[in-house]
PDB file of N, CA and C in Angstrom:
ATOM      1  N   UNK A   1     -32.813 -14.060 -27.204  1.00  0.00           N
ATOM      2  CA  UNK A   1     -31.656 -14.893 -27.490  1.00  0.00           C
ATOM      3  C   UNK A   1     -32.109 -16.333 -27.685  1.00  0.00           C
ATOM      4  N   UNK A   2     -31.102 -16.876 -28.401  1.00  0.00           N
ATOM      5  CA  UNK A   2     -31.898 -18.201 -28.863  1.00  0.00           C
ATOM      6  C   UNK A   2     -31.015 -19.443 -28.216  1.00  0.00           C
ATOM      7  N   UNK A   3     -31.652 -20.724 -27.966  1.00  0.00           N
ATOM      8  CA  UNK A   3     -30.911 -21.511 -26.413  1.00  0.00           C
ATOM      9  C   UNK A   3     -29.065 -22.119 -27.310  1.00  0.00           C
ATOM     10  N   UNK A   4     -29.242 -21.802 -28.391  1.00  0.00           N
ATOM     11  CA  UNK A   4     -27.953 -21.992 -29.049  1.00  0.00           C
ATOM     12  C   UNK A   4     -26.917 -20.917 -28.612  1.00  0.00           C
ATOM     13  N   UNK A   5     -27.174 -19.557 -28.458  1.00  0.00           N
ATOM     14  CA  UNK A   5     -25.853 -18.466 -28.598  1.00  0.00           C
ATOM     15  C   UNK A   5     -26.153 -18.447 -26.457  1.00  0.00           C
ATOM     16  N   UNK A   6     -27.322 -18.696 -26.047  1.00  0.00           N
ATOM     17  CA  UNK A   6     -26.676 -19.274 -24.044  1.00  0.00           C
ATOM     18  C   UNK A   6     -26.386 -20.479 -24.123  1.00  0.00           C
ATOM     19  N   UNK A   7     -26.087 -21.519 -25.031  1.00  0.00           N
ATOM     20  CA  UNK A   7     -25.369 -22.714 -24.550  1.00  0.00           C
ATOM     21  C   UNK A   7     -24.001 -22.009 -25.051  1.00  0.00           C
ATOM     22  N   UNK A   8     -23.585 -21.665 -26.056  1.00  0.00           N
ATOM     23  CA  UNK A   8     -22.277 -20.884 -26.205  1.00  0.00           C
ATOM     24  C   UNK A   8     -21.495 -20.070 -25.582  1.00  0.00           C
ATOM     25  N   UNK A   9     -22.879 -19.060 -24.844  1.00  0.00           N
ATOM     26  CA  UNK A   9     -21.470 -18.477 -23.821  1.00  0.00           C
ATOM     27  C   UNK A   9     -21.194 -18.897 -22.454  1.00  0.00           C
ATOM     28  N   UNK A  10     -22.223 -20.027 -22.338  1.00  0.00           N
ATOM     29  CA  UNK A  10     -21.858 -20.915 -21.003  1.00  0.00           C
ATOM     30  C   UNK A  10     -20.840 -21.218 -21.147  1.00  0.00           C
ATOM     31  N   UNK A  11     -20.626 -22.096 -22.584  1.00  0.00           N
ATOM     32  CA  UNK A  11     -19.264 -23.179 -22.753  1.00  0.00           C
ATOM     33  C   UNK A  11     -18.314 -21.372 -22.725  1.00  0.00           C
ATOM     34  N   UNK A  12     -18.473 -20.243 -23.311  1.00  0.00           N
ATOM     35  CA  UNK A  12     -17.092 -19.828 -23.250  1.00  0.00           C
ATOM     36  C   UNK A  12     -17.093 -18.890 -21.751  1.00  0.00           C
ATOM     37  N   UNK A  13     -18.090 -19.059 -20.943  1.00  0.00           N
ATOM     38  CA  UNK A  13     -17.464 -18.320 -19.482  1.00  0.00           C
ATOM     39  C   UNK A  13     -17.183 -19.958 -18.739  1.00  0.00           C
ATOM     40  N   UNK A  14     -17.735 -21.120 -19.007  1.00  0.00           N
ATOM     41  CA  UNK A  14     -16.786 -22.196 -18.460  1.00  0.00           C
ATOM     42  C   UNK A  14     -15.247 -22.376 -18.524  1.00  0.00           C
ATOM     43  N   UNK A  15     -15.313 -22.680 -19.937  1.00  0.00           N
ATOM     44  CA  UNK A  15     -14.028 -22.522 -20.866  1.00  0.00           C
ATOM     45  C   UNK A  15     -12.575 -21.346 -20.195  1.00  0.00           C
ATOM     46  N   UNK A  16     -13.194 -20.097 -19.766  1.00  0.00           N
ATOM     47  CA  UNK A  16     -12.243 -18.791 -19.380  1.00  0.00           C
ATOM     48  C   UNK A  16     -12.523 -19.243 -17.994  1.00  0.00           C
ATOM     49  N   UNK A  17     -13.180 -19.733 -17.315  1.00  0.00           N
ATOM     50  CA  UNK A  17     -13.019 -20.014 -15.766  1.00  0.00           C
ATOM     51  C   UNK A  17     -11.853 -21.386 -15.478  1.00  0.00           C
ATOM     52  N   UNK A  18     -11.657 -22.354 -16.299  1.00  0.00           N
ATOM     53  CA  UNK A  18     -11.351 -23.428 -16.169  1.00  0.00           C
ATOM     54  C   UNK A  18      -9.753 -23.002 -16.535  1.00  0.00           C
ATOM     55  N   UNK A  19      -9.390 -21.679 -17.228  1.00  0.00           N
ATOM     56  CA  UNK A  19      -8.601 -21.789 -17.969  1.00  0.00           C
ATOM     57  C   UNK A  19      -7.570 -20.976 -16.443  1.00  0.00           C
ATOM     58  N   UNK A  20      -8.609 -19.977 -16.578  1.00  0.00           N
ATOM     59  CA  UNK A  20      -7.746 -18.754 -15.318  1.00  0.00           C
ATOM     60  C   UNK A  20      -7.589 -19.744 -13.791  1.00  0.00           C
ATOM     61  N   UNK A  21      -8.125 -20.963 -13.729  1.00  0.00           N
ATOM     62  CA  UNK A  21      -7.815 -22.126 -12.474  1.00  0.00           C
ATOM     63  C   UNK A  21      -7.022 -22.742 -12.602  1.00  0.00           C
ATOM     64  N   UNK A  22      -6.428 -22.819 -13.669  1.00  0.00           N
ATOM     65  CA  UNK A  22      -5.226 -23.875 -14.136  1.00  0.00           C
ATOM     66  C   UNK A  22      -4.035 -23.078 -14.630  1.00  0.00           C
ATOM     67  N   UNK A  23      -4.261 -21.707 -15.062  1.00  0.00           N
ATOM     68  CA  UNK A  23      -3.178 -21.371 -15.045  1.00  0.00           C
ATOM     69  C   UNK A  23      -2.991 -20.104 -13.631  1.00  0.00           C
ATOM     70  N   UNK A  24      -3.547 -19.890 -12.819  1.00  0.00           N
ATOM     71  CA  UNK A  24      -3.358 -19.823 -11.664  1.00  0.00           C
ATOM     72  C   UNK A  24      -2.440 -20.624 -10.775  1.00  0.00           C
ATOM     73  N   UNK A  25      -2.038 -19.526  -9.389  1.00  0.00           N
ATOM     74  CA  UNK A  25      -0.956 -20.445  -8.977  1.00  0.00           C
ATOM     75  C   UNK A  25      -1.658 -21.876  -8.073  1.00  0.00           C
ATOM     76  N   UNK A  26      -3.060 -21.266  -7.487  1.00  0.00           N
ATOM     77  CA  UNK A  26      -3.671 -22.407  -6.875  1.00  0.00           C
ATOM     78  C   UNK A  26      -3.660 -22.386  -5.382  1.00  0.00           C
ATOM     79  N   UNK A  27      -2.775 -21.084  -5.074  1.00  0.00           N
ATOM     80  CA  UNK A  27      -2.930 -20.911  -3.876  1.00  0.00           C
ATOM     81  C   UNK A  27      -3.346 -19.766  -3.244  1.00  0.00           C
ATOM     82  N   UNK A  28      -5.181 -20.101  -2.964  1.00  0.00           N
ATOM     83  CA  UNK A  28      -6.123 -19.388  -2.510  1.00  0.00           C
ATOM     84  C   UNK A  28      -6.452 -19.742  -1.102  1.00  0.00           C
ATOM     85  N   UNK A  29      -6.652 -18.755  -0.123  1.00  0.00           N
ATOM     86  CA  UNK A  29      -6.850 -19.050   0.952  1.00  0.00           C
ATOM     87  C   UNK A  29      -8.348 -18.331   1.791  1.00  0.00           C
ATOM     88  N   UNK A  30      -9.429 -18.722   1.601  1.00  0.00           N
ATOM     89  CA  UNK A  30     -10.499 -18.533   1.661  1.00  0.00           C
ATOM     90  C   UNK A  30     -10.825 -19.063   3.039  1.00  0.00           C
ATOM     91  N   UNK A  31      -9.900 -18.971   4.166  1.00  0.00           N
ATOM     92  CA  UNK A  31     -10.264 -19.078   5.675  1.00  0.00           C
ATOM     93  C   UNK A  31     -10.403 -17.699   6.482  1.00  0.00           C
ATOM     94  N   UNK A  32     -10.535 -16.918   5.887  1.00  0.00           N
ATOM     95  CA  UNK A  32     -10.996 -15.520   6.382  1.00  0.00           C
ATOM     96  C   UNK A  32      -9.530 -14.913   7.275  1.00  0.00           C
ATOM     97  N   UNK A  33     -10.072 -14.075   8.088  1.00  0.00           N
ATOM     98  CA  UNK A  33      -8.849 -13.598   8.882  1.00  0.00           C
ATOM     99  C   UNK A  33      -8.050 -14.570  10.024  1.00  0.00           C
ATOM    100  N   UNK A  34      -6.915 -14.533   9.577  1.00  0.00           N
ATOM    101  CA  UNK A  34      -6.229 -15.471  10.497  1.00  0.00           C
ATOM    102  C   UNK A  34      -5.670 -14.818  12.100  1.00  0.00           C
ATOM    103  N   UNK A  35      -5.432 -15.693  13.456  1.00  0.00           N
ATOM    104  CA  UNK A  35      -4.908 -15.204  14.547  1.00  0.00           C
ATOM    105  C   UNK A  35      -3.871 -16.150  15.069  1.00  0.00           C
ATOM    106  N   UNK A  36      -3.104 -16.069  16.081  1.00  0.00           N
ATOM    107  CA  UNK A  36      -2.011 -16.317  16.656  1.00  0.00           C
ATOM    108  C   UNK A  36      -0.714 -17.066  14.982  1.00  0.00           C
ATOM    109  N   UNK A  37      -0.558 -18.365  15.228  1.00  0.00           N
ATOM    110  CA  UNK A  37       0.934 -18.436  14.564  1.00  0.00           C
ATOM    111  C   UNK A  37       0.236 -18.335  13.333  1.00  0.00           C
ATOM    112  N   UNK A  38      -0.862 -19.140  12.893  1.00  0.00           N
ATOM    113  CA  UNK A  38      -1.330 -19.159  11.433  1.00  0.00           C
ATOM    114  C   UNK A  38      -0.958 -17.588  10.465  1.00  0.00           C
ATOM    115  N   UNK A  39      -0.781 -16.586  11.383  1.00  0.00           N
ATOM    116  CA  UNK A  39      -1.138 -14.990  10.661  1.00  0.00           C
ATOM    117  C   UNK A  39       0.093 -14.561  10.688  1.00  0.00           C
ATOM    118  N   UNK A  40       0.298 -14.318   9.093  1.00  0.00           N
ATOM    119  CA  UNK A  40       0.990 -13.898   8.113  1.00  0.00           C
ATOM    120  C   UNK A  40       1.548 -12.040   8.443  1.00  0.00           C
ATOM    121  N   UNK A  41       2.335 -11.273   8.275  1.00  0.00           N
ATOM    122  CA  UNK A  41       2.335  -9.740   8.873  1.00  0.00           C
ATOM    123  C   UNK A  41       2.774  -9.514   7.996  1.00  0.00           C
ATOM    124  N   UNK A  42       2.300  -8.003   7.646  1.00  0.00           N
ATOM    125  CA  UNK A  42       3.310  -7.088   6.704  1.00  0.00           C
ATOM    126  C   UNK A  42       4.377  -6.665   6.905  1.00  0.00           C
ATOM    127  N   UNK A  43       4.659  -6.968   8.349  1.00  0.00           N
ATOM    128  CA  UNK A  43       6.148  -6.433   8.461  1.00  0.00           C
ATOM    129  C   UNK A  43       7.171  -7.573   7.720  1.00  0.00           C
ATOM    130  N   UNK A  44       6.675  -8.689   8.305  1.00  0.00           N
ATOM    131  CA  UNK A  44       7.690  -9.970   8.107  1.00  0.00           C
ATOM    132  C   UNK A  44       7.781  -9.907   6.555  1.00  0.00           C
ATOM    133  N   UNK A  45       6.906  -9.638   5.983  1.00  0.00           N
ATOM    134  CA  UNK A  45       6.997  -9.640   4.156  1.00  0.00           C
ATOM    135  C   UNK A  45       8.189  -8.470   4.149  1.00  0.00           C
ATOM    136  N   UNK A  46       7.847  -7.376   4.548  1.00  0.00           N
ATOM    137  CA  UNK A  46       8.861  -6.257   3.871  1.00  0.00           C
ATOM    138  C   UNK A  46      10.519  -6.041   4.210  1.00  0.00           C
ATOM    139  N   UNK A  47      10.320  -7.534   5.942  1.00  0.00           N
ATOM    140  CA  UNK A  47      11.545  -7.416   5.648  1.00  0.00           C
ATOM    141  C   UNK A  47      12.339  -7.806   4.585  1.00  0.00           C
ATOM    142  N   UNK A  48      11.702  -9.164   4.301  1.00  0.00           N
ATOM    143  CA  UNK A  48      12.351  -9.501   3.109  1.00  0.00           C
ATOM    144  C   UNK A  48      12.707  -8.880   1.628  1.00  0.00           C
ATOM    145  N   UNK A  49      11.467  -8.406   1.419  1.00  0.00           N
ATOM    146  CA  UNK A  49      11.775  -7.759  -0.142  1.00  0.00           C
ATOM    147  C   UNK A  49      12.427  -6.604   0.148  1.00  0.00           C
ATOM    148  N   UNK A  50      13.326  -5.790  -0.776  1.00  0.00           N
ATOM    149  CA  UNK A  50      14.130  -4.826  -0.902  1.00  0.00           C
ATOM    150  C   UNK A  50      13.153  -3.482  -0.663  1.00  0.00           C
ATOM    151  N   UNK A  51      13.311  -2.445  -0.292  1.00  0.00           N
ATOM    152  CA  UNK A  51      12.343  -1.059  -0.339  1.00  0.00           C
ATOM    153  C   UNK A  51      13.114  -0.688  -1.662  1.00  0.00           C
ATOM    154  N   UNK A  52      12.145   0.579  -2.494  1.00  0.00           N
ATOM    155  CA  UNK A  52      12.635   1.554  -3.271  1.00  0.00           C
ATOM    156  C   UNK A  52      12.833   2.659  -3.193  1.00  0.00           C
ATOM    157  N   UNK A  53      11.668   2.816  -2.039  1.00  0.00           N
ATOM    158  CA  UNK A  53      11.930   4.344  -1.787  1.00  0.00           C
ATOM    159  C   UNK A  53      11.442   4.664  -0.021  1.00  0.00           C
ATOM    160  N   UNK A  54      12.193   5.132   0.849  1.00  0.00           N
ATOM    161  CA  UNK A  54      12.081   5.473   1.946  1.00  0.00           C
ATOM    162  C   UNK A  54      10.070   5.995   2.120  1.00  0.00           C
ATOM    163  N   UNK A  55       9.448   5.180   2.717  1.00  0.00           N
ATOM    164  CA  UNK A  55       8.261   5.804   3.446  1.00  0.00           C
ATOM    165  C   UNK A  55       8.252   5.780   4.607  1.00  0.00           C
ATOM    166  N   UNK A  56       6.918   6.687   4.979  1.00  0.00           N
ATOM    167  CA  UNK A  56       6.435   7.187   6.336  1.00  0.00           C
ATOM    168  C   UNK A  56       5.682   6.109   6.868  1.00  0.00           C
ATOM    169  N   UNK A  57       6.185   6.436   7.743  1.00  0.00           N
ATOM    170  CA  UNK A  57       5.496   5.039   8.683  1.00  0.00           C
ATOM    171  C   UNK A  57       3.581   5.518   9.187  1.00  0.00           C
ATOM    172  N   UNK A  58       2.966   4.358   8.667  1.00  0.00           N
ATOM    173  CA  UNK A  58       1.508   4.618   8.574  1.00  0.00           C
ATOM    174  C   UNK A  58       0.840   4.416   9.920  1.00  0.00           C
ATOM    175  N   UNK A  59       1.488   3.763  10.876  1.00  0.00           N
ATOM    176  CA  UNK A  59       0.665   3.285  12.173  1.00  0.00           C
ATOM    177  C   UNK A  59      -0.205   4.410  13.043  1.00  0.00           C
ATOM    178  N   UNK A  60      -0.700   4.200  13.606  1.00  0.00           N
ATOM    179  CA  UNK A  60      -1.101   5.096  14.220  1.00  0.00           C
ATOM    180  C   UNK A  60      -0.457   4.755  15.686  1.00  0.00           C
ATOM    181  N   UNK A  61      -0.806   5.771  16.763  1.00  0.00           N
ATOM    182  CA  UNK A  61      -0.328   5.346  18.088  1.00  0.00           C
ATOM    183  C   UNK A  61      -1.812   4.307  18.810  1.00  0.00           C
ATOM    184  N   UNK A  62      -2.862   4.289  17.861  1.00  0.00           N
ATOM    185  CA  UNK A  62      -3.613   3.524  18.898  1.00  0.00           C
ATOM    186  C   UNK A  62      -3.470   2.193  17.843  1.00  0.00           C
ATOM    187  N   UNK A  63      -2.886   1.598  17.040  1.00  0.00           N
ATOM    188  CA  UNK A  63      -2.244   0.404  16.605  1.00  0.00           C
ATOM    189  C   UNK A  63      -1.377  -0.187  17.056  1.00  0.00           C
ATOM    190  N   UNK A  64      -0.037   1.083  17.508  1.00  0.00           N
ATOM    191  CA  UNK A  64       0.922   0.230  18.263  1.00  0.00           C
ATOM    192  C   UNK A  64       0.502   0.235  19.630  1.00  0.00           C
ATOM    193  N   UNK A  65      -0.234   0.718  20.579  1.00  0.00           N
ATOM    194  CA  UNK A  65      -0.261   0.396  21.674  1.00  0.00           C
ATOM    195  C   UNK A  65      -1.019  -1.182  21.256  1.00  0.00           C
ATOM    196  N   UNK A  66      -1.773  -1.726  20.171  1.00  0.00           N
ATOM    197  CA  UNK A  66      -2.790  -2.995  20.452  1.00  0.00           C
ATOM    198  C   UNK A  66      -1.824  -4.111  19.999  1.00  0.00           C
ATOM    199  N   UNK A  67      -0.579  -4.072  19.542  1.00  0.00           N
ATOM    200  CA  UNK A  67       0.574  -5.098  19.117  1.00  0.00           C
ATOM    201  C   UNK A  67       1.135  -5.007  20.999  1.00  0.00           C
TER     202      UNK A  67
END
């Protein structure tokens, strides 16, 4: 390859990185797993959104004994 067609696809994987950051919402959270108030639950999400279809509850009994 010749240093003309790798300066080109630098500029176009710059170009598609710069593009998918800006039109992104911007809110990335790259602090790993969170504990006490900071942490977010799946329950608290689902109360909110509507269900579509009745599921089975996935827990196990050695999950709910650790809540």
């Amino acid at each position: 390859m010749s240093n003309r067609s790798i300066i080109i696809m630098v500029l176009i994987l710059i170009s598609a990185t710069a593009y998918l950051l800006l039109k992104g919402d911007g809110n990335i959270d790259m602090g790993g797993e969170k504990h006490g108030a900071e942490a977010t639950h799946a329950e608290e999400a689902s109360k909110d959104a509507p269900a579509a279809a009745p599921t089975a509850p996935t827990a196990t009994p050695a999950a709910e004994a650790k809540k």
